[in-house]
Protein backbone atom coordinates (compact mmCIF):
# COMPACT_ATOMS: atom_id res chain seq x y z
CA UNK A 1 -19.00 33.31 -6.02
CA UNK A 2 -20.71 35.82 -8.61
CA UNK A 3 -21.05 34.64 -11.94
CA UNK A 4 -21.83 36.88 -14.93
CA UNK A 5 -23.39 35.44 -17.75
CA UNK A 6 -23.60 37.77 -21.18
CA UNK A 7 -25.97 36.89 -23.76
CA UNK A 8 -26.65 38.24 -27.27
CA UNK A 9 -29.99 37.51 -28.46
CA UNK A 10 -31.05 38.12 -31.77
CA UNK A 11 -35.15 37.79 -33.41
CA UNK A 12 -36.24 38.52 -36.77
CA UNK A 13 -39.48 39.20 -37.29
CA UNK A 14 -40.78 39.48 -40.98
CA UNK A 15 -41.95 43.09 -40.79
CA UNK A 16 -44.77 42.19 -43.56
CA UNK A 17 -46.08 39.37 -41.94
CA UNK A 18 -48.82 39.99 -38.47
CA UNK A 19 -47.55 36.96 -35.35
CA UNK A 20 -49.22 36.63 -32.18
CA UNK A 21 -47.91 37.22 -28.55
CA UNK A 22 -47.83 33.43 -28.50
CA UNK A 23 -45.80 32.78 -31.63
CA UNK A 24 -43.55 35.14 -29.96
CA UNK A 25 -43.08 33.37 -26.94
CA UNK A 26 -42.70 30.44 -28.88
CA UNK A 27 -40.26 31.67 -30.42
CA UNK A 28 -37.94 32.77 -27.78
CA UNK A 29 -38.24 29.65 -25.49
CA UNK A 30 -37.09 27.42 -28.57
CA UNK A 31 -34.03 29.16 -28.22
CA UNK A 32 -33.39 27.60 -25.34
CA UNK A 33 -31.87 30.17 -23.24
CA UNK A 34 -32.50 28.52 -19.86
CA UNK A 35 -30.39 26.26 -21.15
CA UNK A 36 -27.79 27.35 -22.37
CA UNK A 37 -27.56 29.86 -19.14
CA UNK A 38 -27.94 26.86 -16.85
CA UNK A 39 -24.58 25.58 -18.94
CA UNK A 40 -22.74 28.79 -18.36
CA UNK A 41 -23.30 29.11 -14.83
CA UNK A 42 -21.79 25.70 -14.08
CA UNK A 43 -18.77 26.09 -16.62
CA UNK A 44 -18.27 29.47 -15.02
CA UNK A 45 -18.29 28.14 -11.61
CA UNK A 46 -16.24 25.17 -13.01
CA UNK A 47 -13.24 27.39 -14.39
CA UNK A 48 -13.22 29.02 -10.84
CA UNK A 49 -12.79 25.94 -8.50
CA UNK A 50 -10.09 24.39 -11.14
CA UNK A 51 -8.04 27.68 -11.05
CA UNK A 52 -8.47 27.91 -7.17
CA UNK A 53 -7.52 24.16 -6.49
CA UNK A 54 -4.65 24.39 -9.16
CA UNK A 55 -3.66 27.45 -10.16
CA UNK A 56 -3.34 28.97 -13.77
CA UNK A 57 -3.94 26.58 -16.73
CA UNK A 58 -0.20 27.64 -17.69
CA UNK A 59 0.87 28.06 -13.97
CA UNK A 60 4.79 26.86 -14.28
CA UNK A 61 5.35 23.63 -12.06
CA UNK A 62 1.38 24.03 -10.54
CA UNK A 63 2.89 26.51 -7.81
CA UNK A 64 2.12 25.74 -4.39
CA UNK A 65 -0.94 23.98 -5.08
CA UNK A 66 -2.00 20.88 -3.64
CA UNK A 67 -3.55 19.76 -6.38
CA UNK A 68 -3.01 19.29 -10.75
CA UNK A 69 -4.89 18.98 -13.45
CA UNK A 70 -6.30 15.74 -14.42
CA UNK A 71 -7.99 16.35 -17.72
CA UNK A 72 -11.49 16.93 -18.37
CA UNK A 73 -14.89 14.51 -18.39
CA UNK A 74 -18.11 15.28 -20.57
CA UNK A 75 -21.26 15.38 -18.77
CA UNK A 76 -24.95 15.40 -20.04
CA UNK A 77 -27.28 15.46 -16.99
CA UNK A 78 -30.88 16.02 -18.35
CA UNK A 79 -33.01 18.50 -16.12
CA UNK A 80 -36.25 20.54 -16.29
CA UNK A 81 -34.49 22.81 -18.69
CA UNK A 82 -33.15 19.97 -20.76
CA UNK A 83 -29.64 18.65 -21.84
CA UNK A 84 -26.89 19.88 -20.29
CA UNK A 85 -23.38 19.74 -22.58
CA UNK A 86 -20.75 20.05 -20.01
CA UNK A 87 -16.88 20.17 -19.82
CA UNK A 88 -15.66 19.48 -16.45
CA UNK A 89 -12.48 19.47 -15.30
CA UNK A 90 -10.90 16.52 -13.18
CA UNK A 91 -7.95 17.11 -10.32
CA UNK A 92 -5.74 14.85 -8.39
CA UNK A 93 -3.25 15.12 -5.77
CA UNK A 94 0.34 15.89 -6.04
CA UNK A 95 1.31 13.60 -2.89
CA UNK A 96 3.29 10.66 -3.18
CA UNK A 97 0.81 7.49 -3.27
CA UNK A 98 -2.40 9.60 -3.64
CA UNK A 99 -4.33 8.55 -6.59
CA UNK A 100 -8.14 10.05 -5.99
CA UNK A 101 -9.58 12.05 -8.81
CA UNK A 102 -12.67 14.14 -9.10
CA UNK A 103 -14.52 17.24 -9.94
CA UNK A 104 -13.64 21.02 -8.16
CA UNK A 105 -17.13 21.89 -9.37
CA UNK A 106 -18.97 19.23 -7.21
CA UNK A 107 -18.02 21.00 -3.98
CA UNK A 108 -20.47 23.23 -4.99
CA UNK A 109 -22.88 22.08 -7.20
CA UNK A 110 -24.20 18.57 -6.62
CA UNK A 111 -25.33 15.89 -9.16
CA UNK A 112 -28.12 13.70 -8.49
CA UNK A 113 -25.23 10.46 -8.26
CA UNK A 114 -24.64 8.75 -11.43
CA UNK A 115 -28.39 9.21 -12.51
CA UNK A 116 -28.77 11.05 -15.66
CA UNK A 117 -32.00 12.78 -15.06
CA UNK A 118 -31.66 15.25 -12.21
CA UNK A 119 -33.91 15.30 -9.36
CA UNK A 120 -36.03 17.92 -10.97
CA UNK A 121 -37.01 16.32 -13.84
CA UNK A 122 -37.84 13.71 -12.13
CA UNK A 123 -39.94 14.68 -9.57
CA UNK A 124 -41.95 16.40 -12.41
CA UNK A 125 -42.33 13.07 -14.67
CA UNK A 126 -43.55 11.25 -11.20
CA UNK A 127 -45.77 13.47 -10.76
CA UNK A 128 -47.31 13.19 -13.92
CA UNK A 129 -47.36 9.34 -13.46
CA UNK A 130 -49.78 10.01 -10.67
CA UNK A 131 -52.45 11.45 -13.28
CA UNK A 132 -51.58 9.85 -16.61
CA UNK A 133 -50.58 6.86 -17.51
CA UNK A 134 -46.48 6.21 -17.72
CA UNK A 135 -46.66 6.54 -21.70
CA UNK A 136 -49.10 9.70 -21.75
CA UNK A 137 -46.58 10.99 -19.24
CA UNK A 138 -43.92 10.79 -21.56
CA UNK A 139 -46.19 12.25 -24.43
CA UNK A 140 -47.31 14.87 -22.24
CA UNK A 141 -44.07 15.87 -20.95
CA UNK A 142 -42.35 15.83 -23.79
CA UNK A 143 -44.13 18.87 -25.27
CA UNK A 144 -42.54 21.05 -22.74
CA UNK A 145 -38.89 19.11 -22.50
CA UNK A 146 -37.84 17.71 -24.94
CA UNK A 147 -35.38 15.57 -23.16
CA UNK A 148 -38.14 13.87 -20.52
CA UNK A 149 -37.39 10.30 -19.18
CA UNK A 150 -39.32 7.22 -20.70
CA UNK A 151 -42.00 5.23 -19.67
CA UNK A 152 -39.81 2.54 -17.94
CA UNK A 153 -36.95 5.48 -16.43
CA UNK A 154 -40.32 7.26 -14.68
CA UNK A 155 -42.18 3.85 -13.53
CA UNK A 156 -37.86 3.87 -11.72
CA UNK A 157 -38.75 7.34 -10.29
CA UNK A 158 -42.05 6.05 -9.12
CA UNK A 159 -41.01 3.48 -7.54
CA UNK A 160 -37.65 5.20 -5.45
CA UNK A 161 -40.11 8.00 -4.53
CA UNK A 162 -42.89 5.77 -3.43
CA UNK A 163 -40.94 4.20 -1.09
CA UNK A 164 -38.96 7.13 0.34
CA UNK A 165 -42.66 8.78 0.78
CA UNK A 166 -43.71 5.87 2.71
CA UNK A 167 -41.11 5.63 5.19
CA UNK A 168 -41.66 9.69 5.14
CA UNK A 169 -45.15 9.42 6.44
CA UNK A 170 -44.04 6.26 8.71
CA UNK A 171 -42.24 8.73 10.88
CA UNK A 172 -44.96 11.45 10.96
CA UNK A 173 -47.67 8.92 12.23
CA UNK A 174 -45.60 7.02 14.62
CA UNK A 175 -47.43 7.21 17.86
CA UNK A 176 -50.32 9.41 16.55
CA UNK A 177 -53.24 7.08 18.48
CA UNK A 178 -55.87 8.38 15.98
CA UNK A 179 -58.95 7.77 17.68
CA UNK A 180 -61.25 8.13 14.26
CA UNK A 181 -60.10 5.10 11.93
CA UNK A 182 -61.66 4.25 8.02
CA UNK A 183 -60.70 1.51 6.67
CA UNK A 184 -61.59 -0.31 2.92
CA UNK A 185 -60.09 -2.24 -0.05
CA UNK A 186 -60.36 -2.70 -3.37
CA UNK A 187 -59.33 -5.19 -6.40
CA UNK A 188 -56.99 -4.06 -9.31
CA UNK A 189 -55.72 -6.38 -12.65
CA UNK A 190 -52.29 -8.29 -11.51
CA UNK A 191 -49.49 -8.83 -14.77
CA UNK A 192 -47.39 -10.92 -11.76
CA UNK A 193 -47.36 -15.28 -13.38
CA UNK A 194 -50.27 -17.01 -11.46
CA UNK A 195 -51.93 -13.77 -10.38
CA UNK A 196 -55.31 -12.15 -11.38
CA UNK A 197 -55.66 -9.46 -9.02
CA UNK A 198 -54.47 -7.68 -6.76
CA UNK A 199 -55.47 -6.55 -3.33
CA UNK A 200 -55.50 -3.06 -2.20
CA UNK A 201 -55.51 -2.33 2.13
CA UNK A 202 -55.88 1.39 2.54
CA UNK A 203 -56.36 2.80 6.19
CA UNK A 204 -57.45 6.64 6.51
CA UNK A 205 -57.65 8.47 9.96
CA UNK A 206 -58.93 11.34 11.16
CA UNK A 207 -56.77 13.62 13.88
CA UNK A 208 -57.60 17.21 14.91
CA UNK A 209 -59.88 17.50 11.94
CA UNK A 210 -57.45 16.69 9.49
CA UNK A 211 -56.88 13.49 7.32
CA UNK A 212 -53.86 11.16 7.78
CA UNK A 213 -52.87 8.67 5.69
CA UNK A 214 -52.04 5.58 8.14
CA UNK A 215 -51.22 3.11 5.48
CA UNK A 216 -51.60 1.39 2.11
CA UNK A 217 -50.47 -2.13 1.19
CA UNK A 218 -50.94 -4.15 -1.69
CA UNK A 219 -51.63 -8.06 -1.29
CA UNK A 220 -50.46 -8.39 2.16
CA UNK A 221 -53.44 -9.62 4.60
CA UNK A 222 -55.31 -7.11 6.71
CA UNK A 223 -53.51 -8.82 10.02
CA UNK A 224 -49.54 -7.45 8.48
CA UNK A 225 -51.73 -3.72 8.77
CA UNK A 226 -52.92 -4.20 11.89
CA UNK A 227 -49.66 -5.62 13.14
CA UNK A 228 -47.79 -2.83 11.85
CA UNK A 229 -49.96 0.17 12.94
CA UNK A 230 -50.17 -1.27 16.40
CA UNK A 231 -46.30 -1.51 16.37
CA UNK A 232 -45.94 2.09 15.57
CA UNK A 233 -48.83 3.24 18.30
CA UNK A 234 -50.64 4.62 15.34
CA UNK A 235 -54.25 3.63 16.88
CA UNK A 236 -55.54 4.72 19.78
CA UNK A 237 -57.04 1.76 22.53
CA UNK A 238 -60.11 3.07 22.44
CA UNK A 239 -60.04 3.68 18.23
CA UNK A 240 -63.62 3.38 16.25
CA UNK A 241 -62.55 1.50 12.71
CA UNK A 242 -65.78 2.91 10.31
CA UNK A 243 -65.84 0.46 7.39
CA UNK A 244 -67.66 -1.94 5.66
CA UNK A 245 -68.35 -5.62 5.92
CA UNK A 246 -65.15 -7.19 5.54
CA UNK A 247 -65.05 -9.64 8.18
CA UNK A 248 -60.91 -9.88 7.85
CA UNK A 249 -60.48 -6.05 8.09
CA UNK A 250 -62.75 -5.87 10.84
CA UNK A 251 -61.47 -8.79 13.20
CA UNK A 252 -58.06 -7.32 12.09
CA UNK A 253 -58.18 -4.08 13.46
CA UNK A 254 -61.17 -4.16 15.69
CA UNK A 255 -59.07 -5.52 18.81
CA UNK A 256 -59.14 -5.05 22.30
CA UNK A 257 -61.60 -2.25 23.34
CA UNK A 258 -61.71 -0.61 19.92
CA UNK A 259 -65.41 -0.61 18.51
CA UNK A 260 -66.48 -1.04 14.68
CA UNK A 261 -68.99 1.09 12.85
CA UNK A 262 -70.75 -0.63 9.88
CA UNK A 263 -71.54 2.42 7.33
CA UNK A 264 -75.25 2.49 6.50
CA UNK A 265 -74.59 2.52 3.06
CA UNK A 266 -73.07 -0.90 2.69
CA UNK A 267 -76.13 -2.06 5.53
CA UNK A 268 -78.59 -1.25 2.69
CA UNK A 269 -76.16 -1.90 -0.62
CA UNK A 270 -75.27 -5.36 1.43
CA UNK A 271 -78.68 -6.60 2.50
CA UNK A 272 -80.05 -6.14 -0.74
CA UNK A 273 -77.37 -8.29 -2.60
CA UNK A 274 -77.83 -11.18 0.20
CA UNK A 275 -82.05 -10.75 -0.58
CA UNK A 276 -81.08 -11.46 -4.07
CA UNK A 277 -78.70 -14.21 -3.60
CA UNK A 278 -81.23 -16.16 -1.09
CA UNK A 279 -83.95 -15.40 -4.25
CA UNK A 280 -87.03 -15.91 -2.36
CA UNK A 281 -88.47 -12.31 -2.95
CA UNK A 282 -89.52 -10.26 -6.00
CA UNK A 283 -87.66 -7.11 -6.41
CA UNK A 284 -90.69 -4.87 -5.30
CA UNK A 285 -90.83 -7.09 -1.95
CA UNK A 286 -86.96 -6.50 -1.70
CA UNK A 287 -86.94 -2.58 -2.11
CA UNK A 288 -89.56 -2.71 0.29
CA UNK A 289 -87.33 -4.43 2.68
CA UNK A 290 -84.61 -2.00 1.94
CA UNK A 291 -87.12 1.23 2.84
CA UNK A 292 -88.03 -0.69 6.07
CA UNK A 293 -84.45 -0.72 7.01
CA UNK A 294 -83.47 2.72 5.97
CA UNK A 295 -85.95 4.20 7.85
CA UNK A 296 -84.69 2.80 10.75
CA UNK A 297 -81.16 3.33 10.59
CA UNK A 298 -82.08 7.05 10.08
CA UNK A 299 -84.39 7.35 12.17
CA UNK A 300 -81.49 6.82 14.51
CA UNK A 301 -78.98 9.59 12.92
CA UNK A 302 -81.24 11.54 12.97
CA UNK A 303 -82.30 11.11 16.46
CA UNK A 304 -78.31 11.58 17.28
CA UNK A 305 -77.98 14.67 15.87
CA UNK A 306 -81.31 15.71 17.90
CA UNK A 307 -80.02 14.85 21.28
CA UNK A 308 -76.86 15.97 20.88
CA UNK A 309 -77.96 19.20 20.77
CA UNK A 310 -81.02 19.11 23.47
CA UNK A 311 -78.81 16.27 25.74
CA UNK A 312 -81.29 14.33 26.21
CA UNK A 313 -79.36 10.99 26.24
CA UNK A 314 -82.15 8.80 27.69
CA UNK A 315 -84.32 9.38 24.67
CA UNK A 316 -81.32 8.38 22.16
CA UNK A 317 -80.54 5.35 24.33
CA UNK A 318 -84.18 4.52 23.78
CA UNK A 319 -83.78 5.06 20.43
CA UNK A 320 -80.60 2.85 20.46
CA UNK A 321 -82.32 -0.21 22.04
CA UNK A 322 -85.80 0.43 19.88
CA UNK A 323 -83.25 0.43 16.05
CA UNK A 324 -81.61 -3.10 17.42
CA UNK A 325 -84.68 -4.62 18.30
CA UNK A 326 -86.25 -3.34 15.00
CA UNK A 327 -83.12 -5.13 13.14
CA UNK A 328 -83.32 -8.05 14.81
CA UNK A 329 -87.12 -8.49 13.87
CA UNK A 330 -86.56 -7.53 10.57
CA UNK A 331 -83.41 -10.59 10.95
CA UNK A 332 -86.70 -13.37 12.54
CA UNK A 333 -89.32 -12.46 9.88
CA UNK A 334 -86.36 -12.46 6.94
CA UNK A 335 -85.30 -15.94 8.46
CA UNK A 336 -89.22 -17.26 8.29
CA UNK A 337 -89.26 -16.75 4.74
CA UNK A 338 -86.10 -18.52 3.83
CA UNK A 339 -83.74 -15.67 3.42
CA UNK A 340 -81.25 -16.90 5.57
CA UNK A 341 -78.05 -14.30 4.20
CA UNK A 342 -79.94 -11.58 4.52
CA UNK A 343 -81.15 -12.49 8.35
CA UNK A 344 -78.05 -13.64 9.19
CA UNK A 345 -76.48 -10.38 8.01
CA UNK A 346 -78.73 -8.04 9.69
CA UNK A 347 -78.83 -10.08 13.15
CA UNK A 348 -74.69 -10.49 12.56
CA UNK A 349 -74.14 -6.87 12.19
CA UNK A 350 -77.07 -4.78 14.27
CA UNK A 351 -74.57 -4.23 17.44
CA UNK A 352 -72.14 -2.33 15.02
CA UNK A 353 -75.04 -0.33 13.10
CA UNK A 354 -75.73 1.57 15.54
CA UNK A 355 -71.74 1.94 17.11
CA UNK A 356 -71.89 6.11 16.68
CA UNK A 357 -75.10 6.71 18.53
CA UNK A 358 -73.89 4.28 21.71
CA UNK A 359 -70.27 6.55 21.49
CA UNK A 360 -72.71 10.05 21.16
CA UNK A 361 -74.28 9.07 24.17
CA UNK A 362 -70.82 8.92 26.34
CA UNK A 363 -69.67 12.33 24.24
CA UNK A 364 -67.39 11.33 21.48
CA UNK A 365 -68.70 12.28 17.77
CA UNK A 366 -68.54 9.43 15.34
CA UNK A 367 -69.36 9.58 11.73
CA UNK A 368 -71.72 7.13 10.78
CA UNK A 369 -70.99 6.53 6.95
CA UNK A 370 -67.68 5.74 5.59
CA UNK A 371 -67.57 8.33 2.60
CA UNK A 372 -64.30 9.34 3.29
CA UNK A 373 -62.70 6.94 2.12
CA UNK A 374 -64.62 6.41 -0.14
CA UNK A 375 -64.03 8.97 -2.00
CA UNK A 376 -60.34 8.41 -1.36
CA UNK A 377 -61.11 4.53 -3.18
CA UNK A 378 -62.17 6.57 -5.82
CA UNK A 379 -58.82 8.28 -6.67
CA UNK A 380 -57.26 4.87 -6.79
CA UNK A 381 -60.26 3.92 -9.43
CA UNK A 382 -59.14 6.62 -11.23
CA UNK A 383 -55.30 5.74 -12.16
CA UNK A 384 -55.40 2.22 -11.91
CA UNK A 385 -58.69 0.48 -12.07
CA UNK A 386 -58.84 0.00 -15.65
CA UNK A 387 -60.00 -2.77 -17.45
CA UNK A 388 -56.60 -2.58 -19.44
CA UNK A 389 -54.23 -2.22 -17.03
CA UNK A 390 -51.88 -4.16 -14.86
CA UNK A 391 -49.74 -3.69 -12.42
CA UNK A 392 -46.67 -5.69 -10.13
CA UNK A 393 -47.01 -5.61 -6.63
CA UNK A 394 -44.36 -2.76 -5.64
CA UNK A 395 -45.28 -0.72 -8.63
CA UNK A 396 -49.14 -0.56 -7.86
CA UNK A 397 -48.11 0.20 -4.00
CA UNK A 398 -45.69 3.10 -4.71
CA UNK A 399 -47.38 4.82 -7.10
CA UNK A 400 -50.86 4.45 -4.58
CA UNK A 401 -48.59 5.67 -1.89
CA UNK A 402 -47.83 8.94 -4.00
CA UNK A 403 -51.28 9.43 -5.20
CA UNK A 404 -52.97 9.17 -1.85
CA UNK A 405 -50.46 10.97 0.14
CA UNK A 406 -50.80 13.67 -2.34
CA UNK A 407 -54.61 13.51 -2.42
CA UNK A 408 -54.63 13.41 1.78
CA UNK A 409 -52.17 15.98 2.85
CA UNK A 410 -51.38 18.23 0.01
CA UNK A 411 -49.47 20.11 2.66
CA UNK A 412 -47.27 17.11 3.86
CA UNK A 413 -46.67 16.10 0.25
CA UNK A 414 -45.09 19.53 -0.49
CA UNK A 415 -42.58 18.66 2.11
CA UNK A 416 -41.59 15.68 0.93
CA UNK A 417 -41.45 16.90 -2.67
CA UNK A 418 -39.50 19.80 -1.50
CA UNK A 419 -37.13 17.27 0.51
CA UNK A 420 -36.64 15.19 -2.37
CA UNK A 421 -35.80 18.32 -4.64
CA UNK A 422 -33.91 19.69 -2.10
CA UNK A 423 -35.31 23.12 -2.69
CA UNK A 424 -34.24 24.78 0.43
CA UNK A 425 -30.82 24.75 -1.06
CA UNK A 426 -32.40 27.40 -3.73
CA UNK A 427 -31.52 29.97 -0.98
CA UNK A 428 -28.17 29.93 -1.34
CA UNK A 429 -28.88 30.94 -5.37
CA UNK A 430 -29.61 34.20 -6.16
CA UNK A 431 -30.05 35.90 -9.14
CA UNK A 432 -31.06 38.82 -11.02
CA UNK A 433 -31.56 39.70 -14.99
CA UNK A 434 -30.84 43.38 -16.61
CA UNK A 435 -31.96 43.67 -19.97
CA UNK A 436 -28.99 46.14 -21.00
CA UNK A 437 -30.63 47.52 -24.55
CA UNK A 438 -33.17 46.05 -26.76
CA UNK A 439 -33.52 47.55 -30.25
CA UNK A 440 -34.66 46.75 -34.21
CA UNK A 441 -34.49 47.97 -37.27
CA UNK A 442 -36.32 47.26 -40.58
């Protein structure tokens, strides 16, 4: 079907009076011409289908025509290009005992259901949930559309795509057995009766150097991840889980003959809180401590990285056995002075220090800090960490499941935006614009 749209466009410009390019464009797009094109097209297309499925408006007795005219519906659907006013025609059938009515034009152009705002607009206003918050997003919005959905219409949107981009990435990491696993959580503000806070589960893999998202869940116990990623083959058997000292996550996910890596950061950050809490040192003595132990631990990376590149593994497993027996002296000599946290930490945890260098030695490459996700945590500090906000359960784990799938795989998040804007139907548009004249006069 080729539909011609004509347009007369008139401007006045004051020819006394100096505007910029800007005021210009201004100008024009306050018209609203994509608009009021966008209308045409679909009347146009309308008036074909009704005369096609019925005939002639005046057609005596409807012909041979299946099919008669059943008056006319208004329709407003609001899209990136704003209101639409439409005047669609309605058909029904001519057969004895058949009673359906509906719309020629929707066997060719599709509305998004009953939903008012069309999947384009709101795609656009989730999106901008993922930055701002919902009523900045309306603010925001609404200085390029003027008809954008409110706050509580795009939290809606947030929460239908969230889901749908959950099960999405469901299917792309069933049976991935990532092999390189990160794991954390974090705390945000709860508005649910007889909750303070919420609980945020985020699991990050690594596969053929690439990051996956492997799952995020929001006040459900470590044990419902593990359960579920182990249902879906998602981890490999032999999986490392790099993380910090969260006894749940760890017994959780560290099953069977996967192996743990404690990240040296929280082996420093972690010792140095328990020093304080046992409050038997100064804090010179307990910086002291803390250069005794990082001076071990990377004394050891750095002994890694060595042999991996001479192979000389007997010299890094010396290494290995010389960093545990330095932790666990550091653990008897804490424990003689009273600070029993910070020994039991340290004697607790020195097996899973040193996790990457026992895996270098047998040939697999294991990252020995966790900032990878940490700088993923950060992202979900950034929307919904602050002191003023609140959030339900679902809402907080749909929008995280946008914003971390976005901030992951840019690349997999196209496709599912695409999917869910079903642009590869924009191939079967095509269109072209001829500027026929363009003059003035003073």
């Amino acid at each position: 079907m080729d539909i011609t749209v004509s347009l007369q466009i008139k401007i006045q410009l004051d020819g006394n009076k100096k505007v910029s390019v800007g005021n210009v464009a201004t100008a024009v797009k306050g018209l609203g011409l994509e608009q009021k094109v966008t209308e045409a097209v679909i009347q146009n297309a309308d008036e074909e289908l009704i005369e096609k499925y019925c005939g002639g408006m005046y057609a005596r007795g409807n012909g041979n025509n299946r099919y008669q005219r059943a008056g006319t519906v208004k329709r407003h659907p609001k899209t990136s290009v704003g209101k639409l006013e439409l005047m669609l025609h309605r058909v029904k059938g001519k057969e004895e005992g058949e009673t359906r009515i509906f719309l020629p034009v929707e066997d060719m152009i599709e509305f998004d259901g009953k939903k008012i705002y069309q999947e384009d607009i709101s795609m656009i206003s989730a999106e901008l949930a993922t930055k701002l918050t919902y009523r900045d997003a309306v603010k925001e919005g609404r200085q390029f559309i003027k008809d954008f959905p409110s706050a509580c219409t795009i939290n809606r949107r947030v929460i239908e795509y969230g889901e749908k981009i959950k099960a999405f990435n469901g299917d792309k990491i069933k049976d991935a057995r990532v092999e390189v696993v990160y794991a954390d959580g974090t705390k945000t503000h709860s508005q649910e009766k007889g909750k303070s806070k919420n609980g945020v589960n985020v699991v990050l893999g690594v596969s053929n150097g690439k990051k996956v998202l492997l799952d995020t869940r929001v006040n459900k116990p470590w044990e419902k991840t593990a359960s579920e990623l182990d249902k879906a083959a998602t981890l490999d058997k032999n999986a490392v889980v790099i993380g910090d000292a969260d006894r749940e996550m760890r017994n959780a996910l560290v099953t069977g003959e996967r192996s743990f890596q404690l990240d040296f950061i929280h082996v420093t950050r972690d010792t140095g809180f328990k020093l304080w809490q046992d409050g038997k040192m100064t804090l010179d003595a307990r910086k002291k401590i803390i250069r005794r132990l990082e001076s071990a631990l990377y004394s050891l990376k750095n002994s890694a990285v060595k042999h991996e590149k001479d192979g000389d593994l007997d010299a890094l497993k010396r290494r290995i056995n010389y960093t545990v027996d330095e932790l666990k002296e550091q653990a008897k000599e804490l424990q003689k002075l009273g600070c029993f946290k910070a020994a039991a930490f340290i004697r607790d945890y020195s097996n899973t220090i040193v996790t990457f260098a026992i895996l270098a030695v047998k040939g697999r490459k294991v990252p020995w800090n966790s900032n990878l996700i940490e700088r993923l945590m950060g992202e979900i500090a950034k929307r919904t960490k602050h002191k003023w906000m609140r959030w339900t359960t679902k809402g907080l784990e749909t929008i995280l499941n946008l914003i971390l799938m976005r901030y992951v795989s840019e690349e997999s998040y196209d496709v599912f935006k695409s999917r869910m804007m079903k642009s590869n139907n924009l191939r079967f548009i095509k269109g072209e614009v001829e500027i026929i004249s363009a003059g003035g006069e003073f």
